[in-house]
N, C-alpha and C. Protein backbone atom coordinates (compact mmCIF):
# COMPACT_ATOMS: atom_id res chain seq x y z
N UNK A 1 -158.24 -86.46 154.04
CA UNK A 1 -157.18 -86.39 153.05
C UNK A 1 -156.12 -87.42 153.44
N UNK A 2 -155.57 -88.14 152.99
CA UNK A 2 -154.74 -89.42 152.87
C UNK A 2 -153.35 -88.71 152.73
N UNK A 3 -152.28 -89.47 153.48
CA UNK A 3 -151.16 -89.00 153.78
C UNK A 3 -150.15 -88.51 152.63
N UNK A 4 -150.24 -89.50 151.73
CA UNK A 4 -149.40 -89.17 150.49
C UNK A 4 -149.84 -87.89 149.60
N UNK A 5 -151.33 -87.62 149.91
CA UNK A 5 -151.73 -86.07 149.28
C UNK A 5 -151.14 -85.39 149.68
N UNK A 6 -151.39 -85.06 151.61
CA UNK A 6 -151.24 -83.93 152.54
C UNK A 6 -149.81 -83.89 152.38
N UNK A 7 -149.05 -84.51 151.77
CA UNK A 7 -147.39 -84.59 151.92
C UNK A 7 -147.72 -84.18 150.62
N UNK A 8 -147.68 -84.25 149.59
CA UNK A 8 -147.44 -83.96 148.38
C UNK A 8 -147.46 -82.51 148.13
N UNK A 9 -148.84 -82.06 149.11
CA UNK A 9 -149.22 -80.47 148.98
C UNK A 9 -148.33 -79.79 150.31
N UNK A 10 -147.30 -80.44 151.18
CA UNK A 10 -146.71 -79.84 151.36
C UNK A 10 -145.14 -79.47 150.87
N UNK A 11 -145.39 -80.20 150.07
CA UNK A 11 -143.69 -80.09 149.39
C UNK A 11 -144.07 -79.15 148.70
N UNK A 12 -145.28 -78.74 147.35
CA UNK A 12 -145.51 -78.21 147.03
C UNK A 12 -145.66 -76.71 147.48
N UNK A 13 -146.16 -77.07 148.17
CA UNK A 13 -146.32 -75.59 148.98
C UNK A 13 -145.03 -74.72 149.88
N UNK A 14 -143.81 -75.61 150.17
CA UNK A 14 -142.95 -75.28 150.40
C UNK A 14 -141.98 -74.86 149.50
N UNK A 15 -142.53 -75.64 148.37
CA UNK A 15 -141.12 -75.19 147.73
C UNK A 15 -142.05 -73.96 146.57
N UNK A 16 -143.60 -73.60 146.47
CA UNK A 16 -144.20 -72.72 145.77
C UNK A 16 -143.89 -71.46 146.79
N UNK A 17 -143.15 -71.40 148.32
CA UNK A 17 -143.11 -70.63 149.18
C UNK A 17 -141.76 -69.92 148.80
N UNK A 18 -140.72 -71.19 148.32
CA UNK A 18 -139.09 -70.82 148.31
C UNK A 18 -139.06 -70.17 147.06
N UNK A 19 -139.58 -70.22 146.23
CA UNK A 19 -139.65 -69.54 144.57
C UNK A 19 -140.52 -68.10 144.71
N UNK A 20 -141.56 -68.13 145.86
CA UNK A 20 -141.98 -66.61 146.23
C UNK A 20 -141.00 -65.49 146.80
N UNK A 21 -140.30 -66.36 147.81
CA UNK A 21 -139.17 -65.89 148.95
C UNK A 21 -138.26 -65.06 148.22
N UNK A 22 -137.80 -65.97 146.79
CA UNK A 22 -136.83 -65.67 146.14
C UNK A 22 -137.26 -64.38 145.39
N UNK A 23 -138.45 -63.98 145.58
CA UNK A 23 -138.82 -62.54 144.82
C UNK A 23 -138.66 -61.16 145.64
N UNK A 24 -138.94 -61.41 147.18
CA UNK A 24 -138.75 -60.72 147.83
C UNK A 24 -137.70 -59.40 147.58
N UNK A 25 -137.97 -58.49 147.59
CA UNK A 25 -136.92 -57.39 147.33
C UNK A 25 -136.19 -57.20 148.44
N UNK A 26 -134.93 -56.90 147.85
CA UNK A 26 -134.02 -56.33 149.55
C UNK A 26 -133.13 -55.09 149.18
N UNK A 27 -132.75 -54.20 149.75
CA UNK A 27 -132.13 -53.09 149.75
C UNK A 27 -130.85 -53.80 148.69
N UNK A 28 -130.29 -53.02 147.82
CA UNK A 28 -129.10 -53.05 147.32
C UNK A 28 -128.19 -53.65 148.37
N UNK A 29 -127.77 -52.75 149.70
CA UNK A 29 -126.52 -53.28 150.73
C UNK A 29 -126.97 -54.66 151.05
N UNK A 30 -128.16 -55.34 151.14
CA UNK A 30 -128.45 -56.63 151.46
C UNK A 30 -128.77 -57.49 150.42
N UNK A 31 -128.57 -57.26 149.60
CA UNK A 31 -128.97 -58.03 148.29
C UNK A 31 -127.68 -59.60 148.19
N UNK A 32 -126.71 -58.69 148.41
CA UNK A 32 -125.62 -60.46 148.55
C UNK A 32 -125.92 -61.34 150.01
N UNK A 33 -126.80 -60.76 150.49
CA UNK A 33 -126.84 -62.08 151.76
C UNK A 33 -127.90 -62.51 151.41
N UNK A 34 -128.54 -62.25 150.70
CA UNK A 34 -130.11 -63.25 150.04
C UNK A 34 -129.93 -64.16 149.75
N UNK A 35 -130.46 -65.63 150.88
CA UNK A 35 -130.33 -67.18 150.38
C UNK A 35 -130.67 -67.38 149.35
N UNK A 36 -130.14 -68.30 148.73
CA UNK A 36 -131.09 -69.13 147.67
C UNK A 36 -132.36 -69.88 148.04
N UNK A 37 -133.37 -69.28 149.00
CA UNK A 37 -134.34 -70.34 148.84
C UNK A 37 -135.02 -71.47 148.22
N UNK A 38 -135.29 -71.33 146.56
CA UNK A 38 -135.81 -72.69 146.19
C UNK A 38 -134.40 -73.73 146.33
N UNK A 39 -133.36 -73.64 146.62
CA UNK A 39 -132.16 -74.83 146.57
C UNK A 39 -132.50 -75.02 148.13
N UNK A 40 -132.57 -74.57 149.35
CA UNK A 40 -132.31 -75.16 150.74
C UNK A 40 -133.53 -75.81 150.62
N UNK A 41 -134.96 -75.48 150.06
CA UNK A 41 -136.06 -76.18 150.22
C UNK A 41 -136.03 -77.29 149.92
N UNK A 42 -135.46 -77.11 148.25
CA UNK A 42 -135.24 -78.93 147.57
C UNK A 42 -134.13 -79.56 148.13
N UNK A 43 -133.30 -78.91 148.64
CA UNK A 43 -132.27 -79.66 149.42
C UNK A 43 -133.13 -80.57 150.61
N UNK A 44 -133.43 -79.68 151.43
CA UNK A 44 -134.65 -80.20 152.26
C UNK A 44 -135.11 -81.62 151.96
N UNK A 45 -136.25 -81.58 150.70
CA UNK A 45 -137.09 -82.17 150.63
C UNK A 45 -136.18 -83.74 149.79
N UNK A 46 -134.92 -83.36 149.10
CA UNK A 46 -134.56 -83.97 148.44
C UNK A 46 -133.76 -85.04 149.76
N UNK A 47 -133.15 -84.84 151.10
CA UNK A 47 -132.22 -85.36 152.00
C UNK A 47 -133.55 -86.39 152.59
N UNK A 48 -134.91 -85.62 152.77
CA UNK A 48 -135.96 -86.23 153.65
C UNK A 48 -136.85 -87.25 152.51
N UNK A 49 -136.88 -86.79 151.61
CA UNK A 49 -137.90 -88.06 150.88
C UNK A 49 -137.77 -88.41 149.16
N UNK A 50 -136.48 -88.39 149.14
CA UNK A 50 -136.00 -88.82 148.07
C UNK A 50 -136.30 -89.28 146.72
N UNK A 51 -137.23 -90.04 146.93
CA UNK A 51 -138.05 -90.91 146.32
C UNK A 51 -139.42 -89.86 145.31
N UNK A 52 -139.58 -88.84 146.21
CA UNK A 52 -140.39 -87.90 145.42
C UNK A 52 -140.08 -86.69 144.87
N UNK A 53 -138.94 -86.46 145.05
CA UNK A 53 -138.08 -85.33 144.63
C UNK A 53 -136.98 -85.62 143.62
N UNK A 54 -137.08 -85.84 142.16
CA UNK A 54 -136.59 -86.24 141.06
C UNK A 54 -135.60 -85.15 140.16
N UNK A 55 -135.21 -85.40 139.34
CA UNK A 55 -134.43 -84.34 138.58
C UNK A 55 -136.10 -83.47 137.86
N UNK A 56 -136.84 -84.44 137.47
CA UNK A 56 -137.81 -83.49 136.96
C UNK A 56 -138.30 -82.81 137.70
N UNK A 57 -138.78 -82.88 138.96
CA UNK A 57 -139.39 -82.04 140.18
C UNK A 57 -138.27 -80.84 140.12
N UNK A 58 -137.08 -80.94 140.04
CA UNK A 58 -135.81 -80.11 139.67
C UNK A 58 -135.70 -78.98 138.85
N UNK A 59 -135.87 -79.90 137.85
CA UNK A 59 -135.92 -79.24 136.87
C UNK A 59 -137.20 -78.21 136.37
N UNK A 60 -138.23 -78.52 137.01
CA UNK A 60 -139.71 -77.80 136.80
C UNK A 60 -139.62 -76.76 137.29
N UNK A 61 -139.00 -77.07 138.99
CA UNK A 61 -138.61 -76.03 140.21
C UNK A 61 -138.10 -74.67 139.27
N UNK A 62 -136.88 -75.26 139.04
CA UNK A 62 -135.65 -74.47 138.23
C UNK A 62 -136.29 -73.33 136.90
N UNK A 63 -137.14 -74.06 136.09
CA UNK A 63 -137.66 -73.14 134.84
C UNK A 63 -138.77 -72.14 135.36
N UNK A 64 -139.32 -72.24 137.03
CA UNK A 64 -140.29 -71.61 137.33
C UNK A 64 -139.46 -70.36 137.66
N UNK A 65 -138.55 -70.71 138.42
CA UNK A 65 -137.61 -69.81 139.17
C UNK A 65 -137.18 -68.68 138.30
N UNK A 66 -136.85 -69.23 136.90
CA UNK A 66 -136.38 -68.46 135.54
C UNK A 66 -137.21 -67.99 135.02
N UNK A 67 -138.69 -68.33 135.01
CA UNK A 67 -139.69 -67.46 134.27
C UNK A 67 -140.03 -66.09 135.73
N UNK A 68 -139.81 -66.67 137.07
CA UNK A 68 -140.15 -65.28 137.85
C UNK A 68 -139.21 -64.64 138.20
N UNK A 69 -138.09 -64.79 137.94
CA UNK A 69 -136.73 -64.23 138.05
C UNK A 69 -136.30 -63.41 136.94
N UNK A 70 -136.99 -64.05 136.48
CA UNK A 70 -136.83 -63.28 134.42
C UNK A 70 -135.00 -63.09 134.38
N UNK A 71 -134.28 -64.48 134.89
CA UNK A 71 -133.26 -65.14 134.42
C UNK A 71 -132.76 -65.55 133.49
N UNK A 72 -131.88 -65.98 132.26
CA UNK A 72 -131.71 -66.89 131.40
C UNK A 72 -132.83 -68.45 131.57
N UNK A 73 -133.37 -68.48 130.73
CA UNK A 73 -134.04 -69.71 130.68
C UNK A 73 -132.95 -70.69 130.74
N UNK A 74 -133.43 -71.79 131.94
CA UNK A 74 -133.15 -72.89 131.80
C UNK A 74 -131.33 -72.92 132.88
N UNK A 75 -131.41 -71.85 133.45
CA UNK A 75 -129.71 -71.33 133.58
C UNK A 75 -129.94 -72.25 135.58
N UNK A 76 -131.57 -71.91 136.00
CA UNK A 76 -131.46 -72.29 137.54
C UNK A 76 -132.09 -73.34 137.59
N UNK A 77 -132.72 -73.90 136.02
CA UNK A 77 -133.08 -75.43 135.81
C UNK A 77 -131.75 -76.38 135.71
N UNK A 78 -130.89 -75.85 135.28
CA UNK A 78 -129.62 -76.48 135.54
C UNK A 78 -129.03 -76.38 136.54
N UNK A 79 -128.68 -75.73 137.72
CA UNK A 79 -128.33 -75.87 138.97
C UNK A 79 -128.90 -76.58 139.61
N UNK A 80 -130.07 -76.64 139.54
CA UNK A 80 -131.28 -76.89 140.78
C UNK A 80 -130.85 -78.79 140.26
N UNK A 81 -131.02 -78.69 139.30
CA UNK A 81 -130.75 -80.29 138.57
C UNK A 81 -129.18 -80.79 139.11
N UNK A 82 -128.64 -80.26 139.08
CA UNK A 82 -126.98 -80.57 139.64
C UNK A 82 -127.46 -80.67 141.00
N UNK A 83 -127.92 -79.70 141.70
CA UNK A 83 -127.90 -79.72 143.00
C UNK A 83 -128.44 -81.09 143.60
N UNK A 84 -129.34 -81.44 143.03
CA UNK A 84 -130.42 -82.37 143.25
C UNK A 84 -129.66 -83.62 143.07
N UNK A 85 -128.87 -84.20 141.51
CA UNK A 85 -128.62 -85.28 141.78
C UNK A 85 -127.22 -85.37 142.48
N UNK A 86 -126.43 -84.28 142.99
CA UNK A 86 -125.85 -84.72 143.96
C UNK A 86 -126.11 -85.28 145.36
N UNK A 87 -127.18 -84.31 145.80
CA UNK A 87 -127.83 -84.95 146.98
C UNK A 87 -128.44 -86.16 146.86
N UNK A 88 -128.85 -86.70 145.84
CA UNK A 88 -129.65 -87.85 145.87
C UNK A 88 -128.82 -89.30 145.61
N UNK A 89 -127.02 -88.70 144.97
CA UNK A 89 -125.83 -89.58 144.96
C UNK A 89 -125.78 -89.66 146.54
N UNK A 90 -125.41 -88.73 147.40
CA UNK A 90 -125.06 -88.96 148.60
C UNK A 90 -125.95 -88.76 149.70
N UNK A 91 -127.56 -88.95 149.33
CA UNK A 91 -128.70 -88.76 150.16
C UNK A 91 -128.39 -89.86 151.56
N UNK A 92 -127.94 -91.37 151.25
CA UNK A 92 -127.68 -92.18 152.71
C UNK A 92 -126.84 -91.57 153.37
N UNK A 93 -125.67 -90.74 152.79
CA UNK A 93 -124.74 -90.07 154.17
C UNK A 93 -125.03 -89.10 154.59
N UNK A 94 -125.81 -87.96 153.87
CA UNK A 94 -126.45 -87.05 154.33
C UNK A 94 -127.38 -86.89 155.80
N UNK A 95 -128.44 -87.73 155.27
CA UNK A 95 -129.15 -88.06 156.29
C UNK A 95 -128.86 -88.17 157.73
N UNK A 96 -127.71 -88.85 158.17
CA UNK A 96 -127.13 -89.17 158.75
C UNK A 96 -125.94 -88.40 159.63
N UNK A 97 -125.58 -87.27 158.97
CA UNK A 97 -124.45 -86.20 159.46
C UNK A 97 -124.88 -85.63 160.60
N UNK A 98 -124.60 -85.03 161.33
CA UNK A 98 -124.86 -84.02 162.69
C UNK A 98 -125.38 -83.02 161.54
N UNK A 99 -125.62 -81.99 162.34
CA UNK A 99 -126.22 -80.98 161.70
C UNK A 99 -124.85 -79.98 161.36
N UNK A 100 -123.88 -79.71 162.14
CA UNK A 100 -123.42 -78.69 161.61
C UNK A 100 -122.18 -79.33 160.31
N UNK A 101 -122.06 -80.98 160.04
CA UNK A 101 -121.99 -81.61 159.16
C UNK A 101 -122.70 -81.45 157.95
N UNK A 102 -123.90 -81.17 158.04
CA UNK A 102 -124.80 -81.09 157.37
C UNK A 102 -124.92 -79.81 156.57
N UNK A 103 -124.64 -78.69 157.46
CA UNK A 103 -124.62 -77.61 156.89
C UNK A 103 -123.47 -76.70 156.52
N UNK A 104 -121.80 -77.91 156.94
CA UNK A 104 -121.13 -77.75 155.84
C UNK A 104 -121.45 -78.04 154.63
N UNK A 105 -122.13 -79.46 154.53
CA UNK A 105 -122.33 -79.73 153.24
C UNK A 105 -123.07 -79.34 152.43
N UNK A 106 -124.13 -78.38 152.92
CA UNK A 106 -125.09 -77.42 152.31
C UNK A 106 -124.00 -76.28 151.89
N UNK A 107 -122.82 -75.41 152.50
CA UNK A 107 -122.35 -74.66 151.74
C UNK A 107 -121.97 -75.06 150.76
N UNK A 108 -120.74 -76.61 150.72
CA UNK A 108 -120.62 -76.79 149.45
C UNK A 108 -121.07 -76.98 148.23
N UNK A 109 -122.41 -78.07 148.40
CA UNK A 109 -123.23 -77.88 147.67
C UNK A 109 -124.07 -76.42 146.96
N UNK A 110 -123.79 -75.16 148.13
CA UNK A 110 -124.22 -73.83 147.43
C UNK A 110 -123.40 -72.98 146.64
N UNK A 111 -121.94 -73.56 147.28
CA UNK A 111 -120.99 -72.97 146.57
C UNK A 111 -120.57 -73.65 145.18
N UNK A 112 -120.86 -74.65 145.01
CA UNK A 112 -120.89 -75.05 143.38
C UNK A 112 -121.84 -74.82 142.82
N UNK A 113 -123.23 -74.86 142.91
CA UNK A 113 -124.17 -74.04 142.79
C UNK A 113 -123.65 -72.47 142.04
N UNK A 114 -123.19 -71.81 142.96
CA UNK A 114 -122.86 -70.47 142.35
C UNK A 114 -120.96 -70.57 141.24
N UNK A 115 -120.47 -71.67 141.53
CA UNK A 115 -119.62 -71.81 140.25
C UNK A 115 -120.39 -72.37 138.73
N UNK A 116 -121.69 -72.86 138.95
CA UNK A 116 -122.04 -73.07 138.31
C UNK A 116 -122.94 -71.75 137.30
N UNK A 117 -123.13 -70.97 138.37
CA UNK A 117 -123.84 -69.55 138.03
C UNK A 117 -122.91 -69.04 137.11
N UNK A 118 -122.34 -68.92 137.79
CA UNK A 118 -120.52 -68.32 137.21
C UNK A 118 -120.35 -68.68 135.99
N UNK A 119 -120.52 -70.06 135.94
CA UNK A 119 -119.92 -70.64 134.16
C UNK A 119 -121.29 -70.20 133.29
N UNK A 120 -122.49 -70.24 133.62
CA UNK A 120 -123.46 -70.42 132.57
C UNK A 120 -123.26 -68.78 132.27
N UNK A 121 -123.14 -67.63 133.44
CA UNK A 121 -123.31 -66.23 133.21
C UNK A 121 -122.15 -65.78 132.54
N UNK A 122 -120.89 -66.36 132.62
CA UNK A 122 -119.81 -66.23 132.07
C UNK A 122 -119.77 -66.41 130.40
N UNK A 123 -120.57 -67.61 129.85
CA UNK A 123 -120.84 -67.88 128.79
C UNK A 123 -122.26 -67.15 128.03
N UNK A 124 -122.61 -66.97 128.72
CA UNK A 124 -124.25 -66.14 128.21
C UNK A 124 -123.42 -64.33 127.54
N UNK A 125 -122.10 -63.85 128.45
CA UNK A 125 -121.36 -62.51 128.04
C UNK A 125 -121.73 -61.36 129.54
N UNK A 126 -122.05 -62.08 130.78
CA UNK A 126 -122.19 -61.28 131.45
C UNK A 126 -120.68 -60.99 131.96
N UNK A 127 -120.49 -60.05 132.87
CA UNK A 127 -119.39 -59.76 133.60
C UNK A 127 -118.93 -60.42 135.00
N UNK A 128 -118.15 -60.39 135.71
CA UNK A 128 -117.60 -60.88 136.64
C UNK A 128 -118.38 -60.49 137.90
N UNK A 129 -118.76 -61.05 138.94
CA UNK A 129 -119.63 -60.31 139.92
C UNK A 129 -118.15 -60.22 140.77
N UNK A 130 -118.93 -58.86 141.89
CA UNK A 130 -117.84 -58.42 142.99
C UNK A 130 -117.69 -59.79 143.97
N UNK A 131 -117.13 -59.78 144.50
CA UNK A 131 -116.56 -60.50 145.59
C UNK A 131 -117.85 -60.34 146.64
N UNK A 132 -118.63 -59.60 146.93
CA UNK A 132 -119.86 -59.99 147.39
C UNK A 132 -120.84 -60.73 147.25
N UNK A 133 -120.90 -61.48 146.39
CA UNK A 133 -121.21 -62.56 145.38
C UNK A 133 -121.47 -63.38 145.92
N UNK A 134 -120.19 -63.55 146.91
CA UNK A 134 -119.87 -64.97 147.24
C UNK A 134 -120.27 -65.16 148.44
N UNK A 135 -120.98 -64.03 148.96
CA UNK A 135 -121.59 -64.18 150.36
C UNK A 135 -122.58 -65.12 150.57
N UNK A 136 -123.67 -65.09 149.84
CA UNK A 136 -125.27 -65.98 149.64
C UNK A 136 -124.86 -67.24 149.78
N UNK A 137 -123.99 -67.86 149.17
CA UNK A 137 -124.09 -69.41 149.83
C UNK A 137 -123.49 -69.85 151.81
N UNK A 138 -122.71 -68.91 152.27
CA UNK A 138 -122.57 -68.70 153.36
C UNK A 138 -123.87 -68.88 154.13
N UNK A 139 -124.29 -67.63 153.81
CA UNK A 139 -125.95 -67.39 154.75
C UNK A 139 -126.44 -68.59 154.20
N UNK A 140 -126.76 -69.06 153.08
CA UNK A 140 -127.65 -70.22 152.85
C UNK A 140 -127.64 -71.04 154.06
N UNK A 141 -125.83 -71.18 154.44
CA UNK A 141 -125.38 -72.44 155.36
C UNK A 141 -125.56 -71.94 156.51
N UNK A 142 -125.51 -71.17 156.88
CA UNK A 142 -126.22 -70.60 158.58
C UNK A 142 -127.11 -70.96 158.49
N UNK A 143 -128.23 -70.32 157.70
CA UNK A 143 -129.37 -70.54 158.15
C UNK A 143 -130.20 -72.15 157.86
N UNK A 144 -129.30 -73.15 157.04
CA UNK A 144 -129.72 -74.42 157.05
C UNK A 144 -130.15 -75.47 158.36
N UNK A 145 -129.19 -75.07 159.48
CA UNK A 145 -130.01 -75.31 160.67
C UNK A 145 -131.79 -75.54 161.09
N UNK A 146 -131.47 -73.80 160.50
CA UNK A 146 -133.07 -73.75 161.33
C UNK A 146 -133.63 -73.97 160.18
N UNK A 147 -133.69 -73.65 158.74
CA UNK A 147 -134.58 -74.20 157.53
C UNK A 147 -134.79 -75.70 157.77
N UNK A 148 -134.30 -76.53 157.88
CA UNK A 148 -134.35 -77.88 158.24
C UNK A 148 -134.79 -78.26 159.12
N UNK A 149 -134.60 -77.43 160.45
CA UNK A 149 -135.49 -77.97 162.14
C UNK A 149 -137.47 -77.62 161.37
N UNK A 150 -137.27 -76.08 161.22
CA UNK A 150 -138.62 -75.86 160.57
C UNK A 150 -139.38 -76.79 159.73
N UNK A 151 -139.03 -76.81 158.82
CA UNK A 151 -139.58 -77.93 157.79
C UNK A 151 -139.82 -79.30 158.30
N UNK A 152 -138.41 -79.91 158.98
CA UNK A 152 -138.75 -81.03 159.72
C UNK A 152 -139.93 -80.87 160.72
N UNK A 153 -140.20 -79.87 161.50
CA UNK A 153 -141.20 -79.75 162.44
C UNK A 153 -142.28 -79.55 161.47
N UNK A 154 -143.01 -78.96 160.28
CA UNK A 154 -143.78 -78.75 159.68
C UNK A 154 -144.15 -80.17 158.79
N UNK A 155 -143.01 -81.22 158.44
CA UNK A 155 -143.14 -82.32 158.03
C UNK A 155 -143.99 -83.16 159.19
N UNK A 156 -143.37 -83.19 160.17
CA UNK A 156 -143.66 -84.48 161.41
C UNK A 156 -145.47 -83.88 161.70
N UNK A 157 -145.86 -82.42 161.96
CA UNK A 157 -146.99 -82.36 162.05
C UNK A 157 -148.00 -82.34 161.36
N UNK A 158 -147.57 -82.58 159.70
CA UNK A 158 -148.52 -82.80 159.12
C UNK A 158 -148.69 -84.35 159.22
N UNK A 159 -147.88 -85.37 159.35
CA UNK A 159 -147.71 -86.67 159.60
C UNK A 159 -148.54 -87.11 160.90
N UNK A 160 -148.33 -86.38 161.75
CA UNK A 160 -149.33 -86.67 162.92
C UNK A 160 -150.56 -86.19 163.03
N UNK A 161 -150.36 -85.32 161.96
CA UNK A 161 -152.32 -84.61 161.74
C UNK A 161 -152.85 -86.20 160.72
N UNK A 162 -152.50 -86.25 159.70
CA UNK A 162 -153.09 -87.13 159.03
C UNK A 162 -152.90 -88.39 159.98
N UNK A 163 -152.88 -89.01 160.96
CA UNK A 163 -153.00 -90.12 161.42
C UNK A 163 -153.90 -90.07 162.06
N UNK A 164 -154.40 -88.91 162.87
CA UNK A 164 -155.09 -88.52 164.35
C UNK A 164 -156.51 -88.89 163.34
N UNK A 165 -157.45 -89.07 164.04
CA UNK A 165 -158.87 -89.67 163.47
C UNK A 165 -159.45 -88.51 162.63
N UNK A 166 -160.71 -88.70 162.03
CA UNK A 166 -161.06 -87.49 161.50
C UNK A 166 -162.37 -87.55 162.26
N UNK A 167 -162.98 -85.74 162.82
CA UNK A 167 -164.08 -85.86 163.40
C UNK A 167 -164.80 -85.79 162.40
């Protein structure tokens, strides 16, 4: 299998992992610390390879998320799309930050993210969420560290598998 496949099916597969994740059930008391998984993934994939991670890859992400979320259509195709071409405006400085640089900038980026929740749910006639709400982009940013060491380690070894000879 040729490198640009084995990479292709792992983005895929990472980010078909972050849209599963996101189904996961959690107790009511833990329900506001639930990351956003499909956003740290495409964040991920969007800081590391730019070039293959588009508003449409975004946007596809986003309407899947809404058909298994049974969300407003089109409500986390629009975040995921914001999210995306911001990172991909400031993908050269990104790259580049320390990590806990990095995962300031992952809160902010999560925390507009969820102002963005805010305006579309605000306009759709939902109500105001509690102040617990606002927890999930926090945890997002903790745990961006290690989502990023992971992936990066899961990137580099599929890179060194596809080089190594084939028996």
């Amino acid at each position: 299998m040729n490198r640009h496949r084995l990479s292709l099916l792992w983005v895929s597969g990472t980010l078909a992992f972050g849209l599963l994740s996101m189904l996961v059930p959690l107790p009511a008391v833990l329900q506001s610390f639930k990351p956003y998984w499909p956003a740290l993934i495409l964040l991920y994939w969007t800081i590391e390879s730019g070039d293959r991670i588009t508003l449409g890859v975004a946007f596809a992400v986003g309407l899947c998320a809404d058909l298994l979320d049974g969300q407003l259509l089109g409500e986390q195709a629009l975040r995921l799309c914001a999210l995306v071409f911001i990172v991909l405006r400031f993908r050269s400085r990104l790259r580049f930050f320390p990590m806990w640089q990095q995962a300031a900038a992952v809160l902010v980026l999560l925390l507009n993210d969820r102002v963005l929740q805010l305006v579309v749910r605000t306009f759709a006639g939902e109500s105001l969420p509690s102040a617990s709400w606002w927890i999930s982009p926090f945890v997002g940013a903790l745990l961006w560290p290690f989502v990023f060491l992971l992936l990066d380690d899961l990137r580099m070894h599929s890179v060194a598998h596809s080089r190594s000879p084939t028996r």
